[in-house]
PDB file of N, CA and C in Angstrom:
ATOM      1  N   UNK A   1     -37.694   0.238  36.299  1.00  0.00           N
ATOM      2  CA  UNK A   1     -38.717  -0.033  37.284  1.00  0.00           C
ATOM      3  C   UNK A   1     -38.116   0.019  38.690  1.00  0.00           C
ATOM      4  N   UNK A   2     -38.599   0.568  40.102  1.00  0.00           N
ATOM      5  CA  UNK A   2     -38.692   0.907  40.921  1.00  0.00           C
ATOM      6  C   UNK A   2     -39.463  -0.195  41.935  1.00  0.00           C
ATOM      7  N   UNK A   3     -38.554  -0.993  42.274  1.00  0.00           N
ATOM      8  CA  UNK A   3     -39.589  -2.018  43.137  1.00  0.00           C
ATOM      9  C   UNK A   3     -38.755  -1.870  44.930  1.00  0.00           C
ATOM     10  N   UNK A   4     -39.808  -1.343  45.787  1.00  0.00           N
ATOM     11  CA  UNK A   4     -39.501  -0.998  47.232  1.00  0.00           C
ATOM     12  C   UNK A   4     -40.497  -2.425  47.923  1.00  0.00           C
ATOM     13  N   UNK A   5     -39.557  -3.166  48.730  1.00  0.00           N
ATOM     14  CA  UNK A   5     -39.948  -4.045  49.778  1.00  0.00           C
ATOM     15  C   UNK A   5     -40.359  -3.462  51.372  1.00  0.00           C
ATOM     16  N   UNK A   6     -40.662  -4.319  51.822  1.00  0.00           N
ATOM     17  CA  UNK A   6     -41.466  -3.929  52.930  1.00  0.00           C
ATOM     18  C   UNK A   6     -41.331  -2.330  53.207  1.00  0.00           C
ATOM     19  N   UNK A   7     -42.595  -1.542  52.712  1.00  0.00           N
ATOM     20  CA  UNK A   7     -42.520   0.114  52.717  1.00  0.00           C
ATOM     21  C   UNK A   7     -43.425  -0.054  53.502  1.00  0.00           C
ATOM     22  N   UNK A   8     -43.302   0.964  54.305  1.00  0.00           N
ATOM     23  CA  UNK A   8     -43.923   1.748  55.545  1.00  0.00           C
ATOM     24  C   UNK A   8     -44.296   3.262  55.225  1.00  0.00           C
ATOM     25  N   UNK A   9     -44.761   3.613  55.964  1.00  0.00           N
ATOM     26  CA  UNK A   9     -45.635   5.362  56.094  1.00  0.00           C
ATOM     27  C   UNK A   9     -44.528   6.262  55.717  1.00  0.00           C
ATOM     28  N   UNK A  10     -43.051   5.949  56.444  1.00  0.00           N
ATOM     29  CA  UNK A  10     -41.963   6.608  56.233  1.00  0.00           C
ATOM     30  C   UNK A  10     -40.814   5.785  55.500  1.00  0.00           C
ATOM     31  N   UNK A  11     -40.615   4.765  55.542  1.00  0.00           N
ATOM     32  CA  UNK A  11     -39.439   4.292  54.466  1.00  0.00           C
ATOM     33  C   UNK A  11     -39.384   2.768  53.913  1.00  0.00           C
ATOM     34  N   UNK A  12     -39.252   2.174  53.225  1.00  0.00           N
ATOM     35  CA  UNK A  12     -38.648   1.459  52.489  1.00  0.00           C
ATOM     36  C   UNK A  12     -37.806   0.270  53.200  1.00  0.00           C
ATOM     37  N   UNK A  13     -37.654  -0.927  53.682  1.00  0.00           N
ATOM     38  CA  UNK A  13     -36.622  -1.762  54.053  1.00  0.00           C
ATOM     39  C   UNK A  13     -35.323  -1.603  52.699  1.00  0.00           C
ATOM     40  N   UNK A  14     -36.289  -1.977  51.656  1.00  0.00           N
ATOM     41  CA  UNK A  14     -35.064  -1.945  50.333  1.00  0.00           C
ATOM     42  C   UNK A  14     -35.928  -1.794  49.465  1.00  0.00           C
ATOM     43  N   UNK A  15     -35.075  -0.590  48.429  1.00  0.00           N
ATOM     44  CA  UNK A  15     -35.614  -0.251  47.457  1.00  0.00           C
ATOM     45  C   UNK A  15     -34.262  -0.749  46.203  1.00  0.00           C
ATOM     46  N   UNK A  16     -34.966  -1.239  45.202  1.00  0.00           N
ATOM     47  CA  UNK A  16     -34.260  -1.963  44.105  1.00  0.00           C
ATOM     48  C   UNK A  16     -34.800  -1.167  42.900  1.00  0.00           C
ATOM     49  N   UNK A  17     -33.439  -1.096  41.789  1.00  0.00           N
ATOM     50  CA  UNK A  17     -33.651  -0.370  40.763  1.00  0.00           C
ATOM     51  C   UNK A  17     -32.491  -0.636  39.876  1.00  0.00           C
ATOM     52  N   UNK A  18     -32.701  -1.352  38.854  1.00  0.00           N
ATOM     53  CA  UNK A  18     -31.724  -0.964  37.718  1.00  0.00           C
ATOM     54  C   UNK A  18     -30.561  -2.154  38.861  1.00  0.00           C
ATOM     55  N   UNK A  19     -30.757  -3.474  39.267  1.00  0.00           N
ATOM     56  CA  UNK A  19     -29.826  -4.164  39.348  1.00  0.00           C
ATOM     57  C   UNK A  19     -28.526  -3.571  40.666  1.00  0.00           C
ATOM     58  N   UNK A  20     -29.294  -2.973  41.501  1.00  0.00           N
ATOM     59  CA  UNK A  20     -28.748  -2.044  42.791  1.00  0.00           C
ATOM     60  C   UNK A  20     -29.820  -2.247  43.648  1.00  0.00           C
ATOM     61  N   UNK A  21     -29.415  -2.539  44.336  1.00  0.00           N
ATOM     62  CA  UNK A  21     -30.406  -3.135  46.212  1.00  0.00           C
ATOM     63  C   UNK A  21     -30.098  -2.036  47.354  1.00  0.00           C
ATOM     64  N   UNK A  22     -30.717  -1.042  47.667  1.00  0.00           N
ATOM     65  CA  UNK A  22     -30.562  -0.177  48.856  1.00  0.00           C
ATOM     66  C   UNK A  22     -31.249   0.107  49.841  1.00  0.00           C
ATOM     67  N   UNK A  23     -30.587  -0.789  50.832  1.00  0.00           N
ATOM     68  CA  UNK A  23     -31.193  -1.054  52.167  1.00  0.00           C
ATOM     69  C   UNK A  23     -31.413  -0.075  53.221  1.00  0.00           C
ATOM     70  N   UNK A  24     -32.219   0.081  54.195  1.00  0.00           N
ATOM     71  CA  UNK A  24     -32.118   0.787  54.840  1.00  0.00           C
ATOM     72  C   UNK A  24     -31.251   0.734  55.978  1.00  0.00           C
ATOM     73  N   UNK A  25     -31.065   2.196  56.524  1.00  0.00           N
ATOM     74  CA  UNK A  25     -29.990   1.523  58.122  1.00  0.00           C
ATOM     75  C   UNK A  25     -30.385   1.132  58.973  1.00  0.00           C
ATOM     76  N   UNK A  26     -29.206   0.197  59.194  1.00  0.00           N
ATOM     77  CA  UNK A  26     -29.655  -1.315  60.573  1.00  0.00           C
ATOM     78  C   UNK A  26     -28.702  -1.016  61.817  1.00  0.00           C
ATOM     79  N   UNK A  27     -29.310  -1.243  62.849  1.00  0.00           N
ATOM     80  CA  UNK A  27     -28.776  -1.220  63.984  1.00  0.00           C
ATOM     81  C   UNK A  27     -28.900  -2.635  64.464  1.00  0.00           C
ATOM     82  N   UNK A  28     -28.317  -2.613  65.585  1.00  0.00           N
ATOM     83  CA  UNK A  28     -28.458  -3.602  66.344  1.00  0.00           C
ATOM     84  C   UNK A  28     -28.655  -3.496  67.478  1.00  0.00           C
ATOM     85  N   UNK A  29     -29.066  -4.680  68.110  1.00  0.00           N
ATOM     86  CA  UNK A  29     -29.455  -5.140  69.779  1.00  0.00           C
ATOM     87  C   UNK A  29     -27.864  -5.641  70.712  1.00  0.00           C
ATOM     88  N   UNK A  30     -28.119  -5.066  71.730  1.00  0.00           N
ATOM     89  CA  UNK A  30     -26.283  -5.717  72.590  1.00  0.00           C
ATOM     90  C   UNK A  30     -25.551  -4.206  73.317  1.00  0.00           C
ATOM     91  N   UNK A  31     -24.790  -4.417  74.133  1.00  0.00           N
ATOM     92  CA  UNK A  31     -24.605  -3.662  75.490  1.00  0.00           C
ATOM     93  C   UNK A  31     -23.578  -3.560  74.635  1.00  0.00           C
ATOM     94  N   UNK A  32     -22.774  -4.170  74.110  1.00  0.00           N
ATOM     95  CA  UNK A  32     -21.301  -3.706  73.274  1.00  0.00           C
ATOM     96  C   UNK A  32     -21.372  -3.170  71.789  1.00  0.00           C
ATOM     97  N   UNK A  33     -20.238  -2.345  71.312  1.00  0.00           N
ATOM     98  CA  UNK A  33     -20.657  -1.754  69.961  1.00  0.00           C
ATOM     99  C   UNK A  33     -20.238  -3.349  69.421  1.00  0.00           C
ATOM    100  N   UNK A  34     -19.613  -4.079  69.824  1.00  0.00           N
ATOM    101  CA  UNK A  34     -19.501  -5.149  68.696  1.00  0.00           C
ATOM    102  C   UNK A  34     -20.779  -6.399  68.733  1.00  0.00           C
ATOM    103  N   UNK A  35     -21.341  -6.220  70.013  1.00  0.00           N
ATOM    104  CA  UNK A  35     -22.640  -6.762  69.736  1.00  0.00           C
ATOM    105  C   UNK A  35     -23.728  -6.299  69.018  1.00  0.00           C
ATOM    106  N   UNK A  36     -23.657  -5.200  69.117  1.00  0.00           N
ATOM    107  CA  UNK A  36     -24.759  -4.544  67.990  1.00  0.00           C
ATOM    108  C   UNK A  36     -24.164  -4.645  66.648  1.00  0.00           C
ATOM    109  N   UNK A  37     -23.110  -4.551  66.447  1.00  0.00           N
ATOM    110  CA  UNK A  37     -22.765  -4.754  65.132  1.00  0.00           C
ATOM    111  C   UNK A  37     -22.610  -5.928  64.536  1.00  0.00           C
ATOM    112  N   UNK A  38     -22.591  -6.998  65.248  1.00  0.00           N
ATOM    113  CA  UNK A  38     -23.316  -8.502  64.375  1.00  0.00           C
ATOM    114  C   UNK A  38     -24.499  -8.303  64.869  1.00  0.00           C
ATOM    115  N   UNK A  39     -25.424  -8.022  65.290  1.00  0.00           N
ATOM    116  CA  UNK A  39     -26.595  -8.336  65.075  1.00  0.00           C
ATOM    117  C   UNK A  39     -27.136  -7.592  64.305  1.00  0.00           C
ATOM    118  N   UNK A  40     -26.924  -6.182  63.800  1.00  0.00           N
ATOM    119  CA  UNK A  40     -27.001  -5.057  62.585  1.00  0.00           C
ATOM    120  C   UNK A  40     -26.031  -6.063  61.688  1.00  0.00           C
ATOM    121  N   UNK A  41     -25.556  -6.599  61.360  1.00  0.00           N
ATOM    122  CA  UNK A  41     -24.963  -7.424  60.215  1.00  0.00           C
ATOM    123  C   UNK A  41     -25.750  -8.320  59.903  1.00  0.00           C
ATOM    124  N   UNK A  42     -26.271  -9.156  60.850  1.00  0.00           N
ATOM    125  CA  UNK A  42     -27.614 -10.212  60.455  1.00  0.00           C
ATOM    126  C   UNK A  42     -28.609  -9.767  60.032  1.00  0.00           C
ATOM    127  N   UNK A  43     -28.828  -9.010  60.384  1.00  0.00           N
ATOM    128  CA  UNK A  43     -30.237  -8.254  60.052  1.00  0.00           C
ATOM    129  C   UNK A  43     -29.808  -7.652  58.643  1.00  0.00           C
ATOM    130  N   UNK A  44     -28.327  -6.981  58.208  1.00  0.00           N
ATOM    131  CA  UNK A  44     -28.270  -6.764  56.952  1.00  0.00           C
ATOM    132  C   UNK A  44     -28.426  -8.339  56.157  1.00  0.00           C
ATOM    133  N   UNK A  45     -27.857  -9.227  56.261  1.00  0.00           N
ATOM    134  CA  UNK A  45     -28.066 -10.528  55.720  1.00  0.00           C
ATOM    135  C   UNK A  45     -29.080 -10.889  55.535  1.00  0.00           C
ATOM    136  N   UNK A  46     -29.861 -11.024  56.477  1.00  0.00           N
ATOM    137  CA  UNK A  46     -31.479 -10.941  56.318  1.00  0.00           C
ATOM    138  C   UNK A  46     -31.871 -10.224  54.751  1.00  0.00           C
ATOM    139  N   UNK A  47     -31.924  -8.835  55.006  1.00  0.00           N
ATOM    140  CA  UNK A  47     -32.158  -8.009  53.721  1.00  0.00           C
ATOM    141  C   UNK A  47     -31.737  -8.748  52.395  1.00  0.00           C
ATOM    142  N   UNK A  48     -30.313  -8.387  52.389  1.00  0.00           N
ATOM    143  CA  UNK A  48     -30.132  -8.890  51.285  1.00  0.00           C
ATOM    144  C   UNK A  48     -30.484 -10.316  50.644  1.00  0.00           C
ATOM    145  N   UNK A  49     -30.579 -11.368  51.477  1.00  0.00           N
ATOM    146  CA  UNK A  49     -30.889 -12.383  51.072  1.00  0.00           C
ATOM    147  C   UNK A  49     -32.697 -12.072  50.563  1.00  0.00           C
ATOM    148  N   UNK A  50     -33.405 -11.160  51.082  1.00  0.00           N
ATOM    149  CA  UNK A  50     -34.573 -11.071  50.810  1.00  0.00           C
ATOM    150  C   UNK A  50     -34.451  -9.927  49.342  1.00  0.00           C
ATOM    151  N   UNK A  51     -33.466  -9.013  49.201  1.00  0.00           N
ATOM    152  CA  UNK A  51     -33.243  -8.394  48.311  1.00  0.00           C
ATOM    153  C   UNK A  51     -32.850  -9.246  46.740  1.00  0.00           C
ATOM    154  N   UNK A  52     -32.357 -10.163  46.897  1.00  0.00           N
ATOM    155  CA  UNK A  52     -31.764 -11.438  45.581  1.00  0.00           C
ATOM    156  C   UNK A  52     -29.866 -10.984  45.736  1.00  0.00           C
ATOM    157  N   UNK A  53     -29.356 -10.402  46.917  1.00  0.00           N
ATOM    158  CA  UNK A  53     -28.001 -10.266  46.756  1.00  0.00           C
ATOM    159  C   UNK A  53     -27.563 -10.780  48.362  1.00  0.00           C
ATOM    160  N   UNK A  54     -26.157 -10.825  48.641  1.00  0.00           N
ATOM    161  CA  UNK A  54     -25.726 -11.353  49.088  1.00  0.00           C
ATOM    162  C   UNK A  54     -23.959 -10.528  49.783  1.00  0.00           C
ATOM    163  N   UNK A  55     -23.384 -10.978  50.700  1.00  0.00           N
ATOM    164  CA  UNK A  55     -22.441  -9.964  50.835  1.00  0.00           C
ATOM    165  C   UNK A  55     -21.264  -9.645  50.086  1.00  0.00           C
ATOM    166  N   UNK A  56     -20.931 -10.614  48.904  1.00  0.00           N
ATOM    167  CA  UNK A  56     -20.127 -10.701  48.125  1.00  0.00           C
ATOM    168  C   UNK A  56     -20.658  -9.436  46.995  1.00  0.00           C
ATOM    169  N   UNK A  57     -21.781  -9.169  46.961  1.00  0.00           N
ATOM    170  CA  UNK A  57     -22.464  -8.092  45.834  1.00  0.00           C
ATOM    171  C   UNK A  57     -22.385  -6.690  46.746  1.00  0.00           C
ATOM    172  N   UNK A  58     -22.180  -6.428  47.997  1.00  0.00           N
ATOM    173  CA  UNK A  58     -22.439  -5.423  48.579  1.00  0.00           C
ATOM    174  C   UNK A  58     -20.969  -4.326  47.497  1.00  0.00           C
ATOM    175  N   UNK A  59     -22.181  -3.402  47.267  1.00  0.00           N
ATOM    176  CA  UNK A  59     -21.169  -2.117  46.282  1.00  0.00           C
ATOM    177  C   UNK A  59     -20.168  -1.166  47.399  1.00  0.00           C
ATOM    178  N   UNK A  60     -21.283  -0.920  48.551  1.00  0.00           N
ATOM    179  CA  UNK A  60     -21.172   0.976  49.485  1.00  0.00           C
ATOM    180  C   UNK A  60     -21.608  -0.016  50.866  1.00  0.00           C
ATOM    181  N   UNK A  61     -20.709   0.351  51.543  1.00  0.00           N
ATOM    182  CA  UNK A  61     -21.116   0.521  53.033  1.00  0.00           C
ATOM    183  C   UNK A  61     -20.966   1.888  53.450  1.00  0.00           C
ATOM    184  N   UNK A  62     -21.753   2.371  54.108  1.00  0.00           N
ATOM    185  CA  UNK A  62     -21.471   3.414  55.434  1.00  0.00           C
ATOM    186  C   UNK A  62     -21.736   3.371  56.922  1.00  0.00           C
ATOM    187  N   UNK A  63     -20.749   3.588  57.426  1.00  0.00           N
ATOM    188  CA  UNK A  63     -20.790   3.000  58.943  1.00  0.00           C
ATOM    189  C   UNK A  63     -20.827   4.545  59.822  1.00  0.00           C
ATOM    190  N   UNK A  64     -22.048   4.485  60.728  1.00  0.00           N
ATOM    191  CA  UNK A  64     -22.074   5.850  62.082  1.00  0.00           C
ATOM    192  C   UNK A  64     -21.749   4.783  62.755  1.00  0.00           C
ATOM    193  N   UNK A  65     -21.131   5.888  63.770  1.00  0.00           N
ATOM    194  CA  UNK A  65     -20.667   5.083  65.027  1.00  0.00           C
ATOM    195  C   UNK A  65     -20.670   6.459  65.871  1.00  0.00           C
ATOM    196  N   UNK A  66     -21.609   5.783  66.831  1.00  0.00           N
ATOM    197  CA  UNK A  66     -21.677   7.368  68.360  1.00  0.00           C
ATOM    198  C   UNK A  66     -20.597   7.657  68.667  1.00  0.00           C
ATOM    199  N   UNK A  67     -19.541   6.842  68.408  1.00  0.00           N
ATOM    200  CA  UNK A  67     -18.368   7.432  69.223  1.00  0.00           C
ATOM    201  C   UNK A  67     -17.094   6.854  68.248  1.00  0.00           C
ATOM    202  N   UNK A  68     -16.385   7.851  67.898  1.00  0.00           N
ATOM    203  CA  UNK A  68     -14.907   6.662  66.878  1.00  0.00           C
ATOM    204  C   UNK A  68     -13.953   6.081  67.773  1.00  0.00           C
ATOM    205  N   UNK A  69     -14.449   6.181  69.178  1.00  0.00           N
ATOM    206  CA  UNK A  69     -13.228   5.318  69.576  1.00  0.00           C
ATOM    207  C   UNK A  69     -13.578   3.769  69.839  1.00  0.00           C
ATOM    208  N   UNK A  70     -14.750   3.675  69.145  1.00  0.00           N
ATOM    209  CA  UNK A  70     -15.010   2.402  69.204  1.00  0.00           C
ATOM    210  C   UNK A  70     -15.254   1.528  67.979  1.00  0.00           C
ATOM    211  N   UNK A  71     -14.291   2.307  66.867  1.00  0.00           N
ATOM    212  CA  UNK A  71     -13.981   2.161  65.472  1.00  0.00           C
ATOM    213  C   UNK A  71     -12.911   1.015  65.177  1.00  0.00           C
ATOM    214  N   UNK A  72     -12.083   0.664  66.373  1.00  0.00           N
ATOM    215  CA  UNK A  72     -11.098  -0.512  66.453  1.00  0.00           C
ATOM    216  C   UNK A  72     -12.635  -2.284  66.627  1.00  0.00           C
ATOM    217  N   UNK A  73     -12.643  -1.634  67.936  1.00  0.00           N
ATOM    218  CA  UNK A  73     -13.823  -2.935  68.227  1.00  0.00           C
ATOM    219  C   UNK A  73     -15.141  -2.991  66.775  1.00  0.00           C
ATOM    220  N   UNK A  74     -15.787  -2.293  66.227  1.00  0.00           N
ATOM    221  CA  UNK A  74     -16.556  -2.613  64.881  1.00  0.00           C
ATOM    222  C   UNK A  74     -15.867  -3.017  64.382  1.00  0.00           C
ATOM    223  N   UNK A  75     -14.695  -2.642  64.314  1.00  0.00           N
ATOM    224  CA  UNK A  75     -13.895  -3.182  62.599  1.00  0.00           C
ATOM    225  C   UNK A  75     -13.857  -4.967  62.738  1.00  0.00           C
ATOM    226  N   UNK A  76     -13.000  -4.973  63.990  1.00  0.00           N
ATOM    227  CA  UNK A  76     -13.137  -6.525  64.723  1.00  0.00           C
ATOM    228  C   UNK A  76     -14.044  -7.404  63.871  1.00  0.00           C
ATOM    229  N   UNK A  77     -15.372  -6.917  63.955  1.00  0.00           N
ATOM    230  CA  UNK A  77     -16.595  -7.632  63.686  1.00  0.00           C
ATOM    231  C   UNK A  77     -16.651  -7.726  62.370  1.00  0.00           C
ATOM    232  N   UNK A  78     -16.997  -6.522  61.745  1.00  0.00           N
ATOM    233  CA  UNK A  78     -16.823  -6.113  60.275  1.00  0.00           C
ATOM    234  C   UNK A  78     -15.752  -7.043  58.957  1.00  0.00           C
ATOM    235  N   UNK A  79     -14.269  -7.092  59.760  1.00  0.00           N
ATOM    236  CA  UNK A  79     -13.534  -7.526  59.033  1.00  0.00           C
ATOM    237  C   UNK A  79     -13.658  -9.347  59.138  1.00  0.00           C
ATOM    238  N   UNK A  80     -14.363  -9.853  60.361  1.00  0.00           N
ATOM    239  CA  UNK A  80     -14.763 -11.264  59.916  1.00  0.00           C
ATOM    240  C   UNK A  80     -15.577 -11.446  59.356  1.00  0.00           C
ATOM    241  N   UNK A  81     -16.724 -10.597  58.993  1.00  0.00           N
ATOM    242  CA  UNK A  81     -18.093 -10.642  58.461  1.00  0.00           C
ATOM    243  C   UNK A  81     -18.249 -10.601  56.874  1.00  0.00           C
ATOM    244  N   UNK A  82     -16.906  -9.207  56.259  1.00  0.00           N
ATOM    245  CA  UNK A  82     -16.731  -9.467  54.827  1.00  0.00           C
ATOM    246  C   UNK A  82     -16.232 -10.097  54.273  1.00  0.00           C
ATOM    247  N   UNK A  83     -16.634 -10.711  53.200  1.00  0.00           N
ATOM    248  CA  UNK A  83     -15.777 -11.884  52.043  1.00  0.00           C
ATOM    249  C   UNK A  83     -14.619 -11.176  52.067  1.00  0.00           C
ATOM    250  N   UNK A  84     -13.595 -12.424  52.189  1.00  0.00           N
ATOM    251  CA  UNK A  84     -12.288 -11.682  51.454  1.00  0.00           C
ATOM    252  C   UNK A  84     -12.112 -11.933  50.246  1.00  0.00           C
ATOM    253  N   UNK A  85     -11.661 -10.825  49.376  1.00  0.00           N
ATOM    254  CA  UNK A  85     -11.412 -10.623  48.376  1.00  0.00           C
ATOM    255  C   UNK A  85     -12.937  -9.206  48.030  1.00  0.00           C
ATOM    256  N   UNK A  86     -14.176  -9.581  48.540  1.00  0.00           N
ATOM    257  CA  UNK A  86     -14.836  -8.431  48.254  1.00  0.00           C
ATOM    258  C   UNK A  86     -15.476  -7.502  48.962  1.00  0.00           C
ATOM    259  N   UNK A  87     -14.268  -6.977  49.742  1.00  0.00           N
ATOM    260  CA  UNK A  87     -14.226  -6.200  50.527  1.00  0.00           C
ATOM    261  C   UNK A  87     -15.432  -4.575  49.525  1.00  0.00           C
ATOM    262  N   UNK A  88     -16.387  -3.709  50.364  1.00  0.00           N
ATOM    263  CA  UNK A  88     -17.058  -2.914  49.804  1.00  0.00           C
ATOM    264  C   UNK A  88     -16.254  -1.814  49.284  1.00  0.00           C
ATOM    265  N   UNK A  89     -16.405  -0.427  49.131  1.00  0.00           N
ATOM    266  CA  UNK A  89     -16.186   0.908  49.308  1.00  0.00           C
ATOM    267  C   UNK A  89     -17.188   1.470  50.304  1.00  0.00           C
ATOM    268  N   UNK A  90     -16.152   1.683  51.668  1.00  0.00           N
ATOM    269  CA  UNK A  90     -16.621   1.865  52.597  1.00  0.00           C
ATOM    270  C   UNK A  90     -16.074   3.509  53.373  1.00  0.00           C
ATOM    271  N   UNK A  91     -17.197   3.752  53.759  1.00  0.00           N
ATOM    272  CA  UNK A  91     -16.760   5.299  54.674  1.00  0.00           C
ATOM    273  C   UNK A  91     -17.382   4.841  56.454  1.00  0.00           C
ATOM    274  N   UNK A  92     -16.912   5.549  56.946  1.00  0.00           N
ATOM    275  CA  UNK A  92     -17.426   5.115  58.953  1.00  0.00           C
ATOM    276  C   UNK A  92     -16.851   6.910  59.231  1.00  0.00           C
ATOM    277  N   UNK A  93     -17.861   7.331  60.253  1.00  0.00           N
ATOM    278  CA  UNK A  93     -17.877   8.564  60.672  1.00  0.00           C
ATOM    279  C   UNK A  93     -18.682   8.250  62.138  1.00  0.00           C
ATOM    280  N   UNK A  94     -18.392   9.618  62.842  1.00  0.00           N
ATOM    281  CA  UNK A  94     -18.801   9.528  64.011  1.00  0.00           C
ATOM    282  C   UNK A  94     -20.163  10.371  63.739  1.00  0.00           C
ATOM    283  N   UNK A  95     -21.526   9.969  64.499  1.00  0.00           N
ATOM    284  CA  UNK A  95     -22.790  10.894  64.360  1.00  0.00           C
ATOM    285  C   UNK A  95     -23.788  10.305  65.878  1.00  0.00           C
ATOM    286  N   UNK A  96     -24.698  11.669  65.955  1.00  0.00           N
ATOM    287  CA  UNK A  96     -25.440  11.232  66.758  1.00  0.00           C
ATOM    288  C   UNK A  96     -26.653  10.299  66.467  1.00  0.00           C
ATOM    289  N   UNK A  97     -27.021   9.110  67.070  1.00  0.00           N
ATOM    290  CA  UNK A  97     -28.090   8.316  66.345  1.00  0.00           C
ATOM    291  C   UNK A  97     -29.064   8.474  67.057  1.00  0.00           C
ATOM    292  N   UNK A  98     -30.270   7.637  66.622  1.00  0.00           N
ATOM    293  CA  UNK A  98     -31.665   8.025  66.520  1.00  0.00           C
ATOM    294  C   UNK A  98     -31.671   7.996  68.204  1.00  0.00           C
ATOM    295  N   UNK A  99     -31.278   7.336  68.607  1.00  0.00           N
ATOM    296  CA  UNK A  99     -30.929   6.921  69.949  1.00  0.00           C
ATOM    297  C   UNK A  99     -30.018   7.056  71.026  1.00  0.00           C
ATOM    298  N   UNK A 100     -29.803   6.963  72.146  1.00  0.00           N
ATOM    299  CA  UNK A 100     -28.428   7.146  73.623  1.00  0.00           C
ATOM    300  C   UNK A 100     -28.314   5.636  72.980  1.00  0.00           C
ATOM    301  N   UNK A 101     -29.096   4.483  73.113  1.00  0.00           N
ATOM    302  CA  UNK A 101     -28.336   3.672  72.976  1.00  0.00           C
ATOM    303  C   UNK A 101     -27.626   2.698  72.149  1.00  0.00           C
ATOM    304  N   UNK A 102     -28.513   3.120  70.788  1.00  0.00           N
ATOM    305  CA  UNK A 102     -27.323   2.758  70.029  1.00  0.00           C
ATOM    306  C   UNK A 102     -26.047   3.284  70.035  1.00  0.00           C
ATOM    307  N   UNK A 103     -25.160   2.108  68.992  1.00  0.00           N
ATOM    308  CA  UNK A 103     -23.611   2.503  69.237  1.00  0.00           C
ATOM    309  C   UNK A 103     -23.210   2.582  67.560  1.00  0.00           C
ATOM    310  N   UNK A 104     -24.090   1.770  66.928  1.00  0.00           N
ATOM    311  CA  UNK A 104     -23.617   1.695  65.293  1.00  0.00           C
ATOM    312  C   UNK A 104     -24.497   1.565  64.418  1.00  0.00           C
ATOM    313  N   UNK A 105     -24.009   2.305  63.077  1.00  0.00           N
ATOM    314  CA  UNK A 105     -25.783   2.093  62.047  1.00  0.00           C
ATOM    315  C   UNK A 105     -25.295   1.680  61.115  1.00  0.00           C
ATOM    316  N   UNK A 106     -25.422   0.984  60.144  1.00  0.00           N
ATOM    317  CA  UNK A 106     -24.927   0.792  58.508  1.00  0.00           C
ATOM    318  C   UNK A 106     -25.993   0.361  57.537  1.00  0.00           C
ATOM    319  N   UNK A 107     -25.380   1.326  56.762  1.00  0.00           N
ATOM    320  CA  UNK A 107     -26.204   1.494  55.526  1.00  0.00           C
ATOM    321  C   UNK A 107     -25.306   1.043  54.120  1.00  0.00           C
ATOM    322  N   UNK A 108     -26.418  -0.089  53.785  1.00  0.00           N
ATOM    323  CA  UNK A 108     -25.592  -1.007  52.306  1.00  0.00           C
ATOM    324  C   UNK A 108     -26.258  -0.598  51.134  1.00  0.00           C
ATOM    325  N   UNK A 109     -25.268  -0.425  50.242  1.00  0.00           N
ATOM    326  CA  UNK A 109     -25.877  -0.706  49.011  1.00  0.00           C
ATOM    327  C   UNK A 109     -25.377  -1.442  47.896  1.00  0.00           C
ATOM    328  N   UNK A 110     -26.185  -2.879  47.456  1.00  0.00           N
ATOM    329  CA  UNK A 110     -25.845  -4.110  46.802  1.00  0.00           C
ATOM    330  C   UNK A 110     -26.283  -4.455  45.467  1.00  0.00           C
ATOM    331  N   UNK A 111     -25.409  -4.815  44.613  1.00  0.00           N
ATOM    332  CA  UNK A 111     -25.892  -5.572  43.352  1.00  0.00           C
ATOM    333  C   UNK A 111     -26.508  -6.538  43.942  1.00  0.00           C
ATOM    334  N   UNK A 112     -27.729  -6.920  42.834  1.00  0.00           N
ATOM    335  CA  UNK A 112     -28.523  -8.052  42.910  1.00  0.00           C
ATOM    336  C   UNK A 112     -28.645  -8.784  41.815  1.00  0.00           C
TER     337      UNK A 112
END
């Protein structure tokens, strides 16, 4: 079974299947890439807590970032934000986003 939370005209917040939670990508609000990237982290928390998982279940991260030289400052954020010990399988690449002003997008996907 196929159960999608808050769906819209075009996508899905999270779609769940078979004990896997896949969220959509979150950005964030903030003049710095590391401000947008806790507040795109809360907002993933948000999800998942509305999904039945949590960051210790996160399977896949993927991280855009407009620019990789600002791949030191995310990590900053990132590496206080994950459990230690359950760290994801994670990829980060540079891309253009929906936006000039975003700086970072991530896209999770979590056991529940």
């Amino acid at each position: 079974m196929i159960e999608r939370i808050d769906t819209g005209p075009r996508m899905s917040r999270i779609v769940k299947h078979n004990g896997v939670a896949y969220l959509c990508g979150q950005v964030g609000d903030g003049a710095t890439v590391a401000e947008q990237t806790r507040d795109c982290l809360s907002r993933v928390d948000a999800l998942l807590e509305k999904a039945g998982s949590s960051r210790s279940q996160i399977l896949q991260a993927v991280i855009w970032l407009a620019d990789m030289a600002d791949f030191a400052e995310m990590n900053e954020v990132w590496d206080a934000w994950v459990p230690e010990g359950d760290a994801p399988a994670r990829a980060c690449g540079e891309a253009k986003l929906a936006r000039d002003v975003l700086r970072v997008e991530i896209i999770i996907t979590a056991a529940y």
